[in-house]
C-alpha atoms as a PDB file:
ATOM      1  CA  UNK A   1      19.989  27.368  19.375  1.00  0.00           C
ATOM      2  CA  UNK A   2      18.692  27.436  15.706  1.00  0.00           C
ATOM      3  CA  UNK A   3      14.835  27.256  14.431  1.00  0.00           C
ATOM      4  CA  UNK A   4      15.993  24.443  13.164  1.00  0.00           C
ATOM      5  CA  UNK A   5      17.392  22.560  15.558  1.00  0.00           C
ATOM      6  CA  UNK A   6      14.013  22.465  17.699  1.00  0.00           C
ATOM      7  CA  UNK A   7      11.429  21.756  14.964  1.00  0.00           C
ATOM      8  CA  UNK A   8      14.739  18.861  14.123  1.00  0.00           C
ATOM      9  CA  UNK A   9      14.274  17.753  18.087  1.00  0.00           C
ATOM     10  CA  UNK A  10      10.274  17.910  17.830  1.00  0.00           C
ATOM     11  CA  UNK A  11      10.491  16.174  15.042  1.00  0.00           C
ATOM     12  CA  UNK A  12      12.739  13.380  16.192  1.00  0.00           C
ATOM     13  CA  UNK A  13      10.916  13.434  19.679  1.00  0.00           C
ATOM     14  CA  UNK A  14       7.489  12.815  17.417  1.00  0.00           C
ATOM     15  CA  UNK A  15       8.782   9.950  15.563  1.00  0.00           C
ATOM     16  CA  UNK A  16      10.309   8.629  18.630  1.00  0.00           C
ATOM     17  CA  UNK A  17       6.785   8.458  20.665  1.00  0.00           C
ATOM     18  CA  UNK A  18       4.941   7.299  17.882  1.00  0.00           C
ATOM     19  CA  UNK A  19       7.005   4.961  16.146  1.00  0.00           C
ATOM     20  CA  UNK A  20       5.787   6.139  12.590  1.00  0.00           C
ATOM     21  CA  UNK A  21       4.368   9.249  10.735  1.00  0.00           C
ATOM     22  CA  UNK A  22       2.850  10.011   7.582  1.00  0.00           C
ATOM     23  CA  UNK A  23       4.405  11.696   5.123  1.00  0.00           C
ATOM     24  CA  UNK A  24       1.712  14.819   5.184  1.00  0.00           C
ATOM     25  CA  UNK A  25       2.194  15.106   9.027  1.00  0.00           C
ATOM     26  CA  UNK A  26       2.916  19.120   9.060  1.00  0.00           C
ATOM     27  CA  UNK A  27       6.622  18.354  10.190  1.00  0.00           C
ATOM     28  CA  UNK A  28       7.331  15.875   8.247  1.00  0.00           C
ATOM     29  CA  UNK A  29       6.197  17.858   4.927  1.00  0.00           C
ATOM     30  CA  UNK A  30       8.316  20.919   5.995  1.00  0.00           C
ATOM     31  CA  UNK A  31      11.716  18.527   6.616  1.00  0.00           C
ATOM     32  CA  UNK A  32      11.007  16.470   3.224  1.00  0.00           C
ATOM     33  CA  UNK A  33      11.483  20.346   1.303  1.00  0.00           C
ATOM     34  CA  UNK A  34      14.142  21.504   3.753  1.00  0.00           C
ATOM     35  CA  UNK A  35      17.098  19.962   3.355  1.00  0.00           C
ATOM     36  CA  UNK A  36      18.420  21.615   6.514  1.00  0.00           C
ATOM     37  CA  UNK A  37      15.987  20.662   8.550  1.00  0.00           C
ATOM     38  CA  UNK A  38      16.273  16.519   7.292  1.00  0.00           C
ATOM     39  CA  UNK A  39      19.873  16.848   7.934  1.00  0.00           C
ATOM     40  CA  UNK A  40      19.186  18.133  11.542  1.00  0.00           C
ATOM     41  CA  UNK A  41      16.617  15.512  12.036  1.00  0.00           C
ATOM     42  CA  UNK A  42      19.392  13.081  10.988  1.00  0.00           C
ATOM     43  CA  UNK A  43      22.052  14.602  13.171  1.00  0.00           C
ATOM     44  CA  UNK A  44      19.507  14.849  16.053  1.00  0.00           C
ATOM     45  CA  UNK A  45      18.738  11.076  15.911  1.00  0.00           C
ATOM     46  CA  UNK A  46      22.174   9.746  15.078  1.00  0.00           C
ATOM     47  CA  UNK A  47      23.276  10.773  18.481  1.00  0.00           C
ATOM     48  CA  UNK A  48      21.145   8.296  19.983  1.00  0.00           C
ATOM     49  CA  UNK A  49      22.329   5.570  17.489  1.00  0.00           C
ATOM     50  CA  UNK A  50      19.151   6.126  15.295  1.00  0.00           C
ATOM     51  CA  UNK A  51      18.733   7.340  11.472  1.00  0.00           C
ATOM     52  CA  UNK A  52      15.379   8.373   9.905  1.00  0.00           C
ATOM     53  CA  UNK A  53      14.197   6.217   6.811  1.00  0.00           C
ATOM     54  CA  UNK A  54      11.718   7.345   4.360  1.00  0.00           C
ATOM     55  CA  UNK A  55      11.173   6.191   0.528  1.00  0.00           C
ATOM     56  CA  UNK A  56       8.759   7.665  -2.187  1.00  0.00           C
ATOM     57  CA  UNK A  57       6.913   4.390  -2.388  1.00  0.00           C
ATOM     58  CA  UNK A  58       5.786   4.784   1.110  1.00  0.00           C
ATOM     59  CA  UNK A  59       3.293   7.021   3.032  1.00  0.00           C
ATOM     60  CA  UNK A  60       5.230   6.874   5.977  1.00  0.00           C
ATOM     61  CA  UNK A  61       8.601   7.960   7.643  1.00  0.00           C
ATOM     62  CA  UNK A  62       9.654   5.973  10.212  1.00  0.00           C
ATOM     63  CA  UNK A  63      13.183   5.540  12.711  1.00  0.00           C
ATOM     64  CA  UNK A  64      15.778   2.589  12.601  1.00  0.00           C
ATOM     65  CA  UNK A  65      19.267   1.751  14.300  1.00  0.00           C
ATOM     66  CA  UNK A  66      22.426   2.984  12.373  1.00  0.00           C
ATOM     67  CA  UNK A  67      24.662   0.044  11.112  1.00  0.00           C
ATOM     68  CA  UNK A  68      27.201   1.029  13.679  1.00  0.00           C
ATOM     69  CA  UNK A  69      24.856   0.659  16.563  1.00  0.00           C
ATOM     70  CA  UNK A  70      23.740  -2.280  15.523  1.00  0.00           C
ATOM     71  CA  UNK A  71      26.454  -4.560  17.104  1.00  0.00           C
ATOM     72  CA  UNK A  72      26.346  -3.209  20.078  1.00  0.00           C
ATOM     73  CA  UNK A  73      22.656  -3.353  20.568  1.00  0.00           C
ATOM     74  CA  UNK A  74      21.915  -6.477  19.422  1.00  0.00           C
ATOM     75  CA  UNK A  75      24.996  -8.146  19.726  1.00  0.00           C
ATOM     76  CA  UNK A  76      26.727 -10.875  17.407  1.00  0.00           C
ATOM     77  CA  UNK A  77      23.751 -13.376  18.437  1.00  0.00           C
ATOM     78  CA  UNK A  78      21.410 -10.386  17.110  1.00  0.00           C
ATOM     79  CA  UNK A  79      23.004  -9.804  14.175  1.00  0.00           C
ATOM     80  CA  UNK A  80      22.920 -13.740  13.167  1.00  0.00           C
ATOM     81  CA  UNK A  81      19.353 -14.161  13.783  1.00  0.00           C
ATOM     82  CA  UNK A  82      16.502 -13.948  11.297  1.00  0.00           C
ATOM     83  CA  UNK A  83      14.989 -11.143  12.880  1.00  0.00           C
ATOM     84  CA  UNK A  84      15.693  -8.446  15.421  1.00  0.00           C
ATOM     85  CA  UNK A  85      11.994  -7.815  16.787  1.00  0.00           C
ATOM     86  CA  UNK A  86      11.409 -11.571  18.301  1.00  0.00           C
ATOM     87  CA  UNK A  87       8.969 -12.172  15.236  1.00  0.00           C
ATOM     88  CA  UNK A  88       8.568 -16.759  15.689  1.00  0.00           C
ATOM     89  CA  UNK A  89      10.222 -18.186  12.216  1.00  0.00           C
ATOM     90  CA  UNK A  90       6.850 -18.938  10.527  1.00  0.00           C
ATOM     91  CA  UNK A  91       5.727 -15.375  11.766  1.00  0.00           C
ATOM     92  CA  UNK A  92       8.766 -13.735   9.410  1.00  0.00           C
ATOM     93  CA  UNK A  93       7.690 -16.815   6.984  1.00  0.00           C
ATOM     94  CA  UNK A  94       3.971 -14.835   7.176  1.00  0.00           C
ATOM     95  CA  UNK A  95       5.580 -11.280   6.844  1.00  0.00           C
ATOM     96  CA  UNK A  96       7.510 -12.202   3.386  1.00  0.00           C
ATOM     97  CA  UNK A  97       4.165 -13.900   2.227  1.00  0.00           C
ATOM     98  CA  UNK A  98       1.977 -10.774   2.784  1.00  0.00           C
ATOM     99  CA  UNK A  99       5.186  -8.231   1.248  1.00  0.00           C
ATOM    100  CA  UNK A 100       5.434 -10.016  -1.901  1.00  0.00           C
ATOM    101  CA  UNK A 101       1.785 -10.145  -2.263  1.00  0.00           C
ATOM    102  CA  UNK A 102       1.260  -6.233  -1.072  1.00  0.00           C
ATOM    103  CA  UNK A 103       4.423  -4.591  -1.945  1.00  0.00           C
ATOM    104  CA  UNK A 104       5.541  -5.721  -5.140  1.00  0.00           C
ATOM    105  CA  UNK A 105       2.193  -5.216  -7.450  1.00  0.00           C
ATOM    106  CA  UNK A 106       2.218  -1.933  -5.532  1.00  0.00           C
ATOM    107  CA  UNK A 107       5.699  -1.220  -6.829  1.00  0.00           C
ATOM    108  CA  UNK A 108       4.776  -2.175 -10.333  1.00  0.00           C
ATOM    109  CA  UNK A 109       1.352   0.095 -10.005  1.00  0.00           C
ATOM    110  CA  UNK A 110       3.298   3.184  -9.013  1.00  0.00           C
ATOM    111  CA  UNK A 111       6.568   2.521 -11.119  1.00  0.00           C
ATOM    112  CA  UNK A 112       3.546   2.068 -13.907  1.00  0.00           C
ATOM    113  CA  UNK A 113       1.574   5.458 -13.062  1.00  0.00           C
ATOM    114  CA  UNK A 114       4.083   7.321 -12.915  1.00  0.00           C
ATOM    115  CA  UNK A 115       5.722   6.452 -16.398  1.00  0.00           C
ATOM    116  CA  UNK A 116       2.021   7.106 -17.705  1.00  0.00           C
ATOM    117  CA  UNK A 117       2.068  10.376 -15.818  1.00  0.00           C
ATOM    118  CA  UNK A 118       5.572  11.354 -17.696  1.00  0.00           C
ATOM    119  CA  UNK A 119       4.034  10.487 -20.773  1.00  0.00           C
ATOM    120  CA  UNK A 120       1.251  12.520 -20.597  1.00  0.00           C
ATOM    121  CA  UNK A 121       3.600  15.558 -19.737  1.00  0.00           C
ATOM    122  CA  UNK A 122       5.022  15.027 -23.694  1.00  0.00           C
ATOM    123  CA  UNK A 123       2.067  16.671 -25.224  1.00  0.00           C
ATOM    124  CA  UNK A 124       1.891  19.409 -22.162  1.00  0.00           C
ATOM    125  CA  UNK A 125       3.044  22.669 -22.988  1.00  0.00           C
ATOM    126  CA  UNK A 126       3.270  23.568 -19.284  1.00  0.00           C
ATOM    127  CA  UNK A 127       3.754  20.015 -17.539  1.00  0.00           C
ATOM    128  CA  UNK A 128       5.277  19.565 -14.603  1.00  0.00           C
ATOM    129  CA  UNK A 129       6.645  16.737 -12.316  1.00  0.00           C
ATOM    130  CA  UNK A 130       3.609  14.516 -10.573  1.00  0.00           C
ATOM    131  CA  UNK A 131       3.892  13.680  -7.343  1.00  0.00           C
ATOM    132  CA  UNK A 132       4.467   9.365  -6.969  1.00  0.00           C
ATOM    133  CA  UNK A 133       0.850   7.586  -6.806  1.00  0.00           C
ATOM    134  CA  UNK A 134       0.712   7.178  -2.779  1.00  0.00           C
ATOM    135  CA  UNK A 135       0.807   3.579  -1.554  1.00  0.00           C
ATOM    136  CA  UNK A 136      -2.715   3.178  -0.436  1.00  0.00           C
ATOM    137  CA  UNK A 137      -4.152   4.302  -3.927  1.00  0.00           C
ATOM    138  CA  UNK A 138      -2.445   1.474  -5.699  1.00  0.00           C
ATOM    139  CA  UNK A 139      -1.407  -1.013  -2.497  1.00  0.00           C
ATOM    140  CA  UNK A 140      -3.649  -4.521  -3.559  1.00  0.00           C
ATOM    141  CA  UNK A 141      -5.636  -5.723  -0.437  1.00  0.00           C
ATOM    142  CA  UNK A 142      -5.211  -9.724   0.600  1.00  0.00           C
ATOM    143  CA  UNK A 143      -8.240 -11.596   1.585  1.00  0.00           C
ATOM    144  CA  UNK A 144      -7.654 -13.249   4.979  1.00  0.00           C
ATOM    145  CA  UNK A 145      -9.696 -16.318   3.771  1.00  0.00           C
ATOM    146  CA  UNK A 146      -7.927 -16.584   0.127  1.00  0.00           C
ATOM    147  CA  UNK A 147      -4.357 -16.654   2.363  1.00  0.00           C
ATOM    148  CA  UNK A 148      -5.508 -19.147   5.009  1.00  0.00           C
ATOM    149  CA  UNK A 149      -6.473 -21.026   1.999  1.00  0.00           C
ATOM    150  CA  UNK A 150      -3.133 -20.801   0.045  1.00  0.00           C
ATOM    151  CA  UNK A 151      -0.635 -20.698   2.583  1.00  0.00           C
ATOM    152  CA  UNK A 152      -2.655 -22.363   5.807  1.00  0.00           C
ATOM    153  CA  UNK A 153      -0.871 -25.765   5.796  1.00  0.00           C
ATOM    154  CA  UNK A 154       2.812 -24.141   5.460  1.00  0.00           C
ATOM    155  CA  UNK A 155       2.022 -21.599   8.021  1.00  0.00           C
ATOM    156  CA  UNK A 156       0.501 -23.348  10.966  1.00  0.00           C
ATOM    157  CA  UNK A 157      -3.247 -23.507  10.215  1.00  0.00           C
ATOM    158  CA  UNK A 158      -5.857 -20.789  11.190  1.00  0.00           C
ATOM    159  CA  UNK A 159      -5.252 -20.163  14.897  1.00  0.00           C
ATOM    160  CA  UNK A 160      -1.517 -20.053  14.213  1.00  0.00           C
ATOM    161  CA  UNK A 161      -2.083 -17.670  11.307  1.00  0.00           C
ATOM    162  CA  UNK A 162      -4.104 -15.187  13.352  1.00  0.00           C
ATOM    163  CA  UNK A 163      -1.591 -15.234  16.236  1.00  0.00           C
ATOM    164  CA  UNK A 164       0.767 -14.281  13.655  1.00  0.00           C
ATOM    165  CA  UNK A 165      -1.299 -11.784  11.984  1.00  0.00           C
ATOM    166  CA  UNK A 166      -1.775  -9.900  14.711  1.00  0.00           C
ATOM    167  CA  UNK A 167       2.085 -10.094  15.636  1.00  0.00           C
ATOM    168  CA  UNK A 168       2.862  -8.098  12.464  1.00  0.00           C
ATOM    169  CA  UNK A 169      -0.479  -5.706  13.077  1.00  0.00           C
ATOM    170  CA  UNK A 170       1.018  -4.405  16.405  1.00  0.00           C
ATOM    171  CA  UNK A 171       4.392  -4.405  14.928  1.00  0.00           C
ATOM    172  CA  UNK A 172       2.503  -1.692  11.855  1.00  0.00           C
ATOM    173  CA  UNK A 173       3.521  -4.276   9.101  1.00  0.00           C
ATOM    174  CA  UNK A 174      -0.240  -4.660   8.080  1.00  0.00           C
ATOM    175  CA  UNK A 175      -3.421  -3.122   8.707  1.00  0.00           C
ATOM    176  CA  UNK A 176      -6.593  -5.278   9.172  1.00  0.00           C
ATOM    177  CA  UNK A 177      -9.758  -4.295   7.189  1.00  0.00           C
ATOM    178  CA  UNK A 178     -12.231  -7.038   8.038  1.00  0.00           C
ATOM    179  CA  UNK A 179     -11.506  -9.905   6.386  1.00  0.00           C
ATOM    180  CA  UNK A 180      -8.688  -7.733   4.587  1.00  0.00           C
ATOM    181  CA  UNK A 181      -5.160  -7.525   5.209  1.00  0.00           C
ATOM    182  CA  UNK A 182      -3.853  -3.797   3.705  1.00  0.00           C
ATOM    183  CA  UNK A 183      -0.543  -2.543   3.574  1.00  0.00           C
ATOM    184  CA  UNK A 184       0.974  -1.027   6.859  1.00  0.00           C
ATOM    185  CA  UNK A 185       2.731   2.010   8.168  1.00  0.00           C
ATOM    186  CA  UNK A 186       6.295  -0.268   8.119  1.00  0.00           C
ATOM    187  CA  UNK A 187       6.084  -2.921   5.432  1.00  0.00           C
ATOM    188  CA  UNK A 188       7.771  -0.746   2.818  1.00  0.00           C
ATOM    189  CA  UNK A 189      10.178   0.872   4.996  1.00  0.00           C
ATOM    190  CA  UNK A 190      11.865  -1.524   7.137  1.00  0.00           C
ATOM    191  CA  UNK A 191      11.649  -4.307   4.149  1.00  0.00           C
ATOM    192  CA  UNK A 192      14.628  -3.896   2.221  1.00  0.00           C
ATOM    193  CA  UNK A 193      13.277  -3.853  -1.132  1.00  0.00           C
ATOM    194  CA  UNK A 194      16.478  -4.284  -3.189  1.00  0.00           C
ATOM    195  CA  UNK A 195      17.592  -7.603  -1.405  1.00  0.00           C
ATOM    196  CA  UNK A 196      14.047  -9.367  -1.274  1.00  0.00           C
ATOM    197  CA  UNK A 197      12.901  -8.490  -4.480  1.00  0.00           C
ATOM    198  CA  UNK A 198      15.452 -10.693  -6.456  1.00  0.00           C
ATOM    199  CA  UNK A 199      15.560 -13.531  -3.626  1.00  0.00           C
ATOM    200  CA  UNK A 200      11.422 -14.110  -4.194  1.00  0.00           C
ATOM    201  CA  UNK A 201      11.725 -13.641  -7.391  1.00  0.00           C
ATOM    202  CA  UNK A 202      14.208 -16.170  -8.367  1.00  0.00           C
ATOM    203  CA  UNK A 203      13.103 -18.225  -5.439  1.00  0.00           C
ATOM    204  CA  UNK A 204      10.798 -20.296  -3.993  1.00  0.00           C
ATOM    205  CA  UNK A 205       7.838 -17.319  -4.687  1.00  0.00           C
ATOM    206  CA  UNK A 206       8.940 -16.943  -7.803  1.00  0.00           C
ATOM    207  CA  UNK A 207       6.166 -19.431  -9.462  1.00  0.00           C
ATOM    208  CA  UNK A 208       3.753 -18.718  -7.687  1.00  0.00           C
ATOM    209  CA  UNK A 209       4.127 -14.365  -8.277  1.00  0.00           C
ATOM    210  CA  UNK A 210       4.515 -15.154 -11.945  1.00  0.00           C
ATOM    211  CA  UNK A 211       1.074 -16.586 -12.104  1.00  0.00           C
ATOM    212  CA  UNK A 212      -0.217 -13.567 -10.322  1.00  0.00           C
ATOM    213  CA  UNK A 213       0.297 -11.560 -13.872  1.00  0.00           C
ATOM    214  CA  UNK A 214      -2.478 -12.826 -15.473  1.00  0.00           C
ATOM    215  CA  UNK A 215      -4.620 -12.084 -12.577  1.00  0.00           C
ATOM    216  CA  UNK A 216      -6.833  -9.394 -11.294  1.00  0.00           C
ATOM    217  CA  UNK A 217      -5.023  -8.042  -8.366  1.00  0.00           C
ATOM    218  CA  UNK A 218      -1.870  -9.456  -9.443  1.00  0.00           C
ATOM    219  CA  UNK A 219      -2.565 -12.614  -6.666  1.00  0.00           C
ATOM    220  CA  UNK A 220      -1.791 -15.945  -6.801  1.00  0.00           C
ATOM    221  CA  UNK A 221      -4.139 -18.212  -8.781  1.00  0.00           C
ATOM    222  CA  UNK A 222      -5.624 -19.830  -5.771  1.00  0.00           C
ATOM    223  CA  UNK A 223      -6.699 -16.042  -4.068  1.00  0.00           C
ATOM    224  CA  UNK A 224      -9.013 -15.769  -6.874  1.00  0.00           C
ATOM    225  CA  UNK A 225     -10.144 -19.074  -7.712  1.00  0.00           C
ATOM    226  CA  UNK A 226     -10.620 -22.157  -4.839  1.00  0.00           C
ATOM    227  CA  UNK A 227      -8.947 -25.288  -5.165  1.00  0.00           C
ATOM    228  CA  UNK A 228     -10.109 -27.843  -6.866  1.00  0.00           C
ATOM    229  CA  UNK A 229     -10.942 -29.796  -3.297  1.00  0.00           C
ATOM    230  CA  UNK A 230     -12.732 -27.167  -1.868  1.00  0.00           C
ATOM    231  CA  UNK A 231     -15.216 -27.098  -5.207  1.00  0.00           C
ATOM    232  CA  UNK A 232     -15.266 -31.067  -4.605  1.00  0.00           C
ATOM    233  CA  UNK A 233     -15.939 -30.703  -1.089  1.00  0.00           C
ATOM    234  CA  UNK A 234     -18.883 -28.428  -1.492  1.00  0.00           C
ATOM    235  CA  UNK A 235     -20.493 -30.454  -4.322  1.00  0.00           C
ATOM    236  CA  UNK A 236     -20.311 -33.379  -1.775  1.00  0.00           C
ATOM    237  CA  UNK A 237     -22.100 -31.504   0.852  1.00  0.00           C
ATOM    238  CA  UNK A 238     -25.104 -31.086  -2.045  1.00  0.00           C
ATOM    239  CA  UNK A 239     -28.178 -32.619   0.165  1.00  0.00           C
ATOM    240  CA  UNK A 240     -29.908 -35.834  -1.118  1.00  0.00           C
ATOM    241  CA  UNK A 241     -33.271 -34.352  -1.455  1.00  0.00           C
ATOM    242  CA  UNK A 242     -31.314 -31.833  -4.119  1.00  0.00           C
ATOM    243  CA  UNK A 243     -29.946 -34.790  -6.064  1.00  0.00           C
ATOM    244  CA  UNK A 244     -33.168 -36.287  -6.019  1.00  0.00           C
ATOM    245  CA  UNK A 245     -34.524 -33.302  -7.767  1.00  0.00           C
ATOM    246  CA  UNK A 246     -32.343 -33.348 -10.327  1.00  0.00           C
ATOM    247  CA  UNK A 247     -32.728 -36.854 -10.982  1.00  0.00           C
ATOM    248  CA  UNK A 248     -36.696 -36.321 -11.491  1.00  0.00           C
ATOM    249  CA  UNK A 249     -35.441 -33.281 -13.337  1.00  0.00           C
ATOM    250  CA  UNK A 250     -33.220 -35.419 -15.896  1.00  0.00           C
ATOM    251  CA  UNK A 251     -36.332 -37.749 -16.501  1.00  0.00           C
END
């Protein structure tokens, strides 16, 4: 039996018990410069039906079904649904909110550094590649109160929301920071970045993202500034004794 083949078993055993890893985890450093030891990973985990996923926009490495095992796993009634983890519809509703809000300025941020990064290697004598900007320099936070505010009514109100939030916590989609919601361990690896991208895009996001642009934080318009009826609702709530003020004020 090979070196090899038992840090590839550790390794797979690792992921295995804990789901996820980060990509500085001693192991997982060693098999992302070893090419043999990723392909034993692979093999080890493919006899169980599993593959391991990793991409350079993520700080994490994480397992998932091969296609082929997919069928028989899940079945055709699997395979037709909208999700394979039991996630309620206006939880995966939730989960494509918080992915185009986290994961695509992220993508722009680190597609961005990095271009500045090659730039800057023009004028060095001795430059050398630059690692990808990790995800949690550059992944934008979303406040919890700034979502329940844009997306409440479509996504069942507050307690409905936090049900759903922490659905997609345990699952390691997100991360809770206070009254943050930060990128998790699995939002950029299980997502399929290629096939939502263009969908939200194009679709029914689509709007509301391109606003985001001319935004700090690259968020939608109302994450940053509250609507109209919350301003009117507050001004309403402005005590009489304060309007009388300003009427002896105005005299």
């Amino acid at each position: 039996m090979s070196a090899h083949f038992d840090d590839a078993a550790l390794l797979a055993a690792e992921l295995l018990a804990r789901r996820w890893l980060p990509r500085h985890h001693p192991k997982v450093k060693r098999a992302l410069i070893d090419a043999d030891l990723w392909q034993a990973t692979q093999d080890r985990l493919a006899q169980v039906g599993l593959r391991l996923i990793d991409n350079i926009y993520a700080d994490h490495v994480s397992v998932a079904l091969l296609r082929q095992a997919e069928s028989s796993v899940f079945g055709e009634a699997g395979l037709n649904s909208h999700n394979n983890i039991d996630l309620p519809r206006d939880a995966i509703s939730l989960l494509v909110v918080l992915w185009a809000l986290i994961i695509l300025p992220k993508r722009e941020r680190q597609a961005a550094r990095a271009n500045q990064a090659h730039g800057d290697d023009q004028n060095d004598m001795f430059g050398k590649d630059k690692p990808m900007p990790s995800a949690a320099s550059v992944s934008p936070l979303v406040s919890y109160k700034a979502l329940l505010a844009d997306f409440g009514v479509q996504l069942g109100k507050k307690t409905r929301l936090d049900t759903n939030l922490k659905r997609l916590e345990n699952h390691g989609f997100i991360v809770r920071k206070g009254e943050d919601i930060a990128e998790g361990p699995l939002l950029d690896l299980l997502m399929d970045y290629d096939a939502l991208a263009q969908r939200i895009l194009q679709g029914a996001l689509g709007d509301v993202l391109a606003q985001a642009k001319e935004l700090v934080g690259n968020l939608p318009l109302a994450l940053t500034n509250p609507p109209q009826e919350e301003l009117e609702e507050v001004l309403e709530e402005a005590s009489p004794e304060e309007d009388e003020e300003n009427k002896e004020d105005r005299t």
